[in-house]
N, C-alpha and C. Protein backbone atom coordinates (compact mmCIF):
# COMPACT_ATOMS: atom_id res chain seq x y z
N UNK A 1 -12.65 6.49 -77.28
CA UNK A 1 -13.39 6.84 -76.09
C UNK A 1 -12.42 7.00 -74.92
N UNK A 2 -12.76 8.21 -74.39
CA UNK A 2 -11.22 8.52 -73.23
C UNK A 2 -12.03 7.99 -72.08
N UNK A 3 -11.51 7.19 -71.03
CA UNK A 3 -12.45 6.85 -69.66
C UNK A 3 -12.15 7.72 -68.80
N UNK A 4 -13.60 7.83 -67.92
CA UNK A 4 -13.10 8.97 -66.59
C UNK A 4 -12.99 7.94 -65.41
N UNK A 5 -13.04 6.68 -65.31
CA UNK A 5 -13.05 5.98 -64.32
C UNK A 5 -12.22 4.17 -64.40
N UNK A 6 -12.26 4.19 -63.55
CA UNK A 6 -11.66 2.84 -63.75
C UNK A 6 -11.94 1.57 -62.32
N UNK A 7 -12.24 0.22 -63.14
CA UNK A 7 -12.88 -0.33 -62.04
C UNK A 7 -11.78 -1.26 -61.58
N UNK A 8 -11.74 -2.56 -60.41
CA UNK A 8 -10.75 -2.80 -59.75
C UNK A 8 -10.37 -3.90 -60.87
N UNK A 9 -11.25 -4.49 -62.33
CA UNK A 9 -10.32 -5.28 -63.09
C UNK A 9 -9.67 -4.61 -63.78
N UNK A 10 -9.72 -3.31 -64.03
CA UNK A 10 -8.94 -2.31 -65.06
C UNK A 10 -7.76 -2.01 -64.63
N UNK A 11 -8.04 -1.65 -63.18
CA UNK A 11 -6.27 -1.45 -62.08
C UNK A 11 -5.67 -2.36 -62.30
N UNK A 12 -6.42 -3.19 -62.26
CA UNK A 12 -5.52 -4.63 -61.88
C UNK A 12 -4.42 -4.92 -63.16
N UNK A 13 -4.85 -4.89 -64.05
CA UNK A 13 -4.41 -4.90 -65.33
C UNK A 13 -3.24 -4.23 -65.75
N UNK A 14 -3.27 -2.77 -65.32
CA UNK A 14 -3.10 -1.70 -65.59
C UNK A 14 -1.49 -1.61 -64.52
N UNK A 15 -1.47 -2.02 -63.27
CA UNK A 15 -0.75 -2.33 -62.28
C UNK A 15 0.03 -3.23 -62.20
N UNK A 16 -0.57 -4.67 -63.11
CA UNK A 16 -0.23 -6.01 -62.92
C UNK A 16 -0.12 -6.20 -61.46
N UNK A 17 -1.53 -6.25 -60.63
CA UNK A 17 -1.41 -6.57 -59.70
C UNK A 17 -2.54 -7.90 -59.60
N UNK A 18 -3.20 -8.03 -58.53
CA UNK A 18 -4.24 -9.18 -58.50
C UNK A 18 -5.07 -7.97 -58.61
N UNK A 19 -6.96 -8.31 -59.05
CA UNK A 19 -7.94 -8.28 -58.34
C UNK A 19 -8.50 -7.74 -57.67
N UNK A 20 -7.92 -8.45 -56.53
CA UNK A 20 -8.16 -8.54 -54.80
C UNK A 20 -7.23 -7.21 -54.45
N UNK A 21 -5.86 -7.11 -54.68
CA UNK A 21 -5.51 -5.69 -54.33
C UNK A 21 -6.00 -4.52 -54.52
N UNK A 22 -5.90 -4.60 -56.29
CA UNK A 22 -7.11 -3.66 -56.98
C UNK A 22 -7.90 -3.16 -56.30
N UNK A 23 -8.54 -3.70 -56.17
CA UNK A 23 -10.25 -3.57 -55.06
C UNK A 23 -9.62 -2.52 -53.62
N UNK A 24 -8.72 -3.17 -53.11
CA UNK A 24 -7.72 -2.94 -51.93
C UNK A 24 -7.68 -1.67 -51.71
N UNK A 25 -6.71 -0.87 -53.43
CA UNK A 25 -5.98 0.52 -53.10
C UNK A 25 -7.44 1.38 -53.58
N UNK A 26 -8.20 0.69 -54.49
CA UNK A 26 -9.48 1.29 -54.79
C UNK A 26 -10.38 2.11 -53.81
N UNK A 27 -10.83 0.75 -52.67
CA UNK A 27 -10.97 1.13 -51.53
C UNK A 27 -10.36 2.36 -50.62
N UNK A 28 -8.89 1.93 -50.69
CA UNK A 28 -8.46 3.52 -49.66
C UNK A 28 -8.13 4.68 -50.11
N UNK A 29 -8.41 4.54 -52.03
CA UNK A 29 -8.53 5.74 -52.20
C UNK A 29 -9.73 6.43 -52.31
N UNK A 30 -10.68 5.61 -52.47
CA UNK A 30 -12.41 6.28 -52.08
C UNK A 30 -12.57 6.81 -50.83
N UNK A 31 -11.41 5.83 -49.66
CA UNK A 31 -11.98 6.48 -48.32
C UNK A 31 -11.00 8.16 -48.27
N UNK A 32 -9.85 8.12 -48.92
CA UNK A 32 -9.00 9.42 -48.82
C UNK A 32 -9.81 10.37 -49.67
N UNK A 33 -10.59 10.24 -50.91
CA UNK A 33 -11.94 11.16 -51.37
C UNK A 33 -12.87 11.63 -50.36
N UNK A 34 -13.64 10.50 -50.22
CA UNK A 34 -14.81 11.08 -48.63
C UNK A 34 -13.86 12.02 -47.97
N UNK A 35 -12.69 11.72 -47.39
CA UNK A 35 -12.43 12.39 -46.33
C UNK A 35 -11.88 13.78 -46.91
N UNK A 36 -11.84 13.71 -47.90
CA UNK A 36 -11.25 15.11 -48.70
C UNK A 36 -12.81 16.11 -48.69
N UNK A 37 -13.78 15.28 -48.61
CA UNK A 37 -15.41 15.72 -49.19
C UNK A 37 -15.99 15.43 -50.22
N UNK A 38 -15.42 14.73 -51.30
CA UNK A 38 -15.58 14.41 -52.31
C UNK A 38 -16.78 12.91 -52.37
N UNK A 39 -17.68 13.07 -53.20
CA UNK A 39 -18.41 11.87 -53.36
C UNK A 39 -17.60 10.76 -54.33
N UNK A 40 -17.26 9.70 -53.33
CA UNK A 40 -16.72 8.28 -54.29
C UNK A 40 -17.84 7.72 -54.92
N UNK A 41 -17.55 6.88 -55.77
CA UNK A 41 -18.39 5.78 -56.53
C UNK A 41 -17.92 4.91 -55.77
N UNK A 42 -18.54 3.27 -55.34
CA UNK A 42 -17.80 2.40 -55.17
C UNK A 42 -17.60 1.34 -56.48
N UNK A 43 -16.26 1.19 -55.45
CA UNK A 43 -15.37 0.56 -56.92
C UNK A 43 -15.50 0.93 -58.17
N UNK A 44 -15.08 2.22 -58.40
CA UNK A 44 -14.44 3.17 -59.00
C UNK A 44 -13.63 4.14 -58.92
N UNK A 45 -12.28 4.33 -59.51
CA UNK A 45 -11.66 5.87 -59.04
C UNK A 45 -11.54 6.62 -60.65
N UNK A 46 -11.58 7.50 -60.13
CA UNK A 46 -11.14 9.00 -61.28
C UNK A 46 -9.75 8.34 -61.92
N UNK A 47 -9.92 8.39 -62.97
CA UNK A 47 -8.55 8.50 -63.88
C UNK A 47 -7.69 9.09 -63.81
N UNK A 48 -8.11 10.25 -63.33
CA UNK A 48 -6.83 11.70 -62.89
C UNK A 48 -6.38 11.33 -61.54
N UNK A 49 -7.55 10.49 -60.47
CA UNK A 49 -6.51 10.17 -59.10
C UNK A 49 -5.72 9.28 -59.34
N UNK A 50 -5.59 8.23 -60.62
CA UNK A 50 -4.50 6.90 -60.67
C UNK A 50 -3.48 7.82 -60.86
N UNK A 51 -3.60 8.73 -61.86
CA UNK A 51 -2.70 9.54 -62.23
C UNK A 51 -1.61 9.92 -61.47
N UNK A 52 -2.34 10.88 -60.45
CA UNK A 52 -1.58 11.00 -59.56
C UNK A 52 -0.97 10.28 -58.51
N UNK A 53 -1.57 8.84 -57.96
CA UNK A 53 -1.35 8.66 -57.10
C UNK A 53 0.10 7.42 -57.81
N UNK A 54 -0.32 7.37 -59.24
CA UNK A 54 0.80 5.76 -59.82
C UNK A 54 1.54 6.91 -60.79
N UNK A 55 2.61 7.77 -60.56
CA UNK A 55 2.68 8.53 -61.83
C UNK A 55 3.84 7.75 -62.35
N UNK A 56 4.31 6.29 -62.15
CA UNK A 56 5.26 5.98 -62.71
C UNK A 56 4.67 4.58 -63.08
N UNK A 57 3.64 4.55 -63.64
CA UNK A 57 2.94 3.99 -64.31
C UNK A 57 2.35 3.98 -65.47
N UNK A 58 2.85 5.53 -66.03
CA UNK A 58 2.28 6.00 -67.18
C UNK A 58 0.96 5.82 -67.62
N UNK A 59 0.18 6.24 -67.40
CA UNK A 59 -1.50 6.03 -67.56
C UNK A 59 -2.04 7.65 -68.34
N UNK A 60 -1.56 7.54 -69.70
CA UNK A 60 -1.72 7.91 -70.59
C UNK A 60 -3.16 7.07 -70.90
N UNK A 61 -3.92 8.01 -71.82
CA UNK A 61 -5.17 7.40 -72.20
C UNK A 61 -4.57 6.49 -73.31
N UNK A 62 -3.89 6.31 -74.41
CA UNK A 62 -3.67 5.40 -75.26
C UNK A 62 -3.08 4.25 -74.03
N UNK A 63 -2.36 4.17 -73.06
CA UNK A 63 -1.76 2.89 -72.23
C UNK A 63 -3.08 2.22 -71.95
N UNK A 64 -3.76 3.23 -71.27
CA UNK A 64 -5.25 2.89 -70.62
C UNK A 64 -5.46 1.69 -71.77
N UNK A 65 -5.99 2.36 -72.70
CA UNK A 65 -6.93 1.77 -73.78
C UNK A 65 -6.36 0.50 -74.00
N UNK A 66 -4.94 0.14 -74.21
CA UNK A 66 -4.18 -1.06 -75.11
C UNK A 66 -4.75 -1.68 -73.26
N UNK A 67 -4.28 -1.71 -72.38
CA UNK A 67 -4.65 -2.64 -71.23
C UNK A 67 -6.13 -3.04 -71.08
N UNK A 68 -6.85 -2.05 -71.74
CA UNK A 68 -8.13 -3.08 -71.74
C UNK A 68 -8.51 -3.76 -73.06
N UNK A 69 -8.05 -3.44 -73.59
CA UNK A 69 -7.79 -4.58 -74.96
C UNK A 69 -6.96 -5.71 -74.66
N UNK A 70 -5.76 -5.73 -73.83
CA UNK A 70 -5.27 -7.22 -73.29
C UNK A 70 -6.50 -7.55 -72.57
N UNK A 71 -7.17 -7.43 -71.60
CA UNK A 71 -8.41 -7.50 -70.57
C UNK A 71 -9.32 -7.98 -71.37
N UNK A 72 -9.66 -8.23 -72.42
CA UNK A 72 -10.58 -8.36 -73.21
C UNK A 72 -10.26 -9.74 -74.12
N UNK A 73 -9.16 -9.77 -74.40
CA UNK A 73 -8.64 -10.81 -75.17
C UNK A 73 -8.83 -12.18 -74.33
């Protein structure tokens, strides 16, 4: 299953950051959507904006997937 979204425990994971940041960059990238015109979800972003915005993070859908399988464990 490929995800189109990702919530602030998935970043978090995904980042090795806290949580609480998660939530953080989540936040200002929903507000940089609105202001683009775009309808955000809250606390959710597009998979393609992590993409772009972490590209040295590698967020390949197989990376995706194994980080929420640690998340799960």
């Amino acid at each position: 299953m490929i995800k189109n979204s990702l919530q602030s425990k998935e970043l978090a994971v995904i980042l090795s950051v806290s949580k609480s940041k998660a939530g953080q960059i989540i936040r200002e990238l929903n507000k940089e959507l609105e202001d683009e015109g775009y309808i955000a979800i809250r606390g959710r972003i597009p998979v393609q904006l992590a993409r772009e915005k972490f590209p040295y993070h590698g967020l390949s859908d197989e990376r995706i997937m194994e980080a929420l399988k640690k998340e799960n464990e």
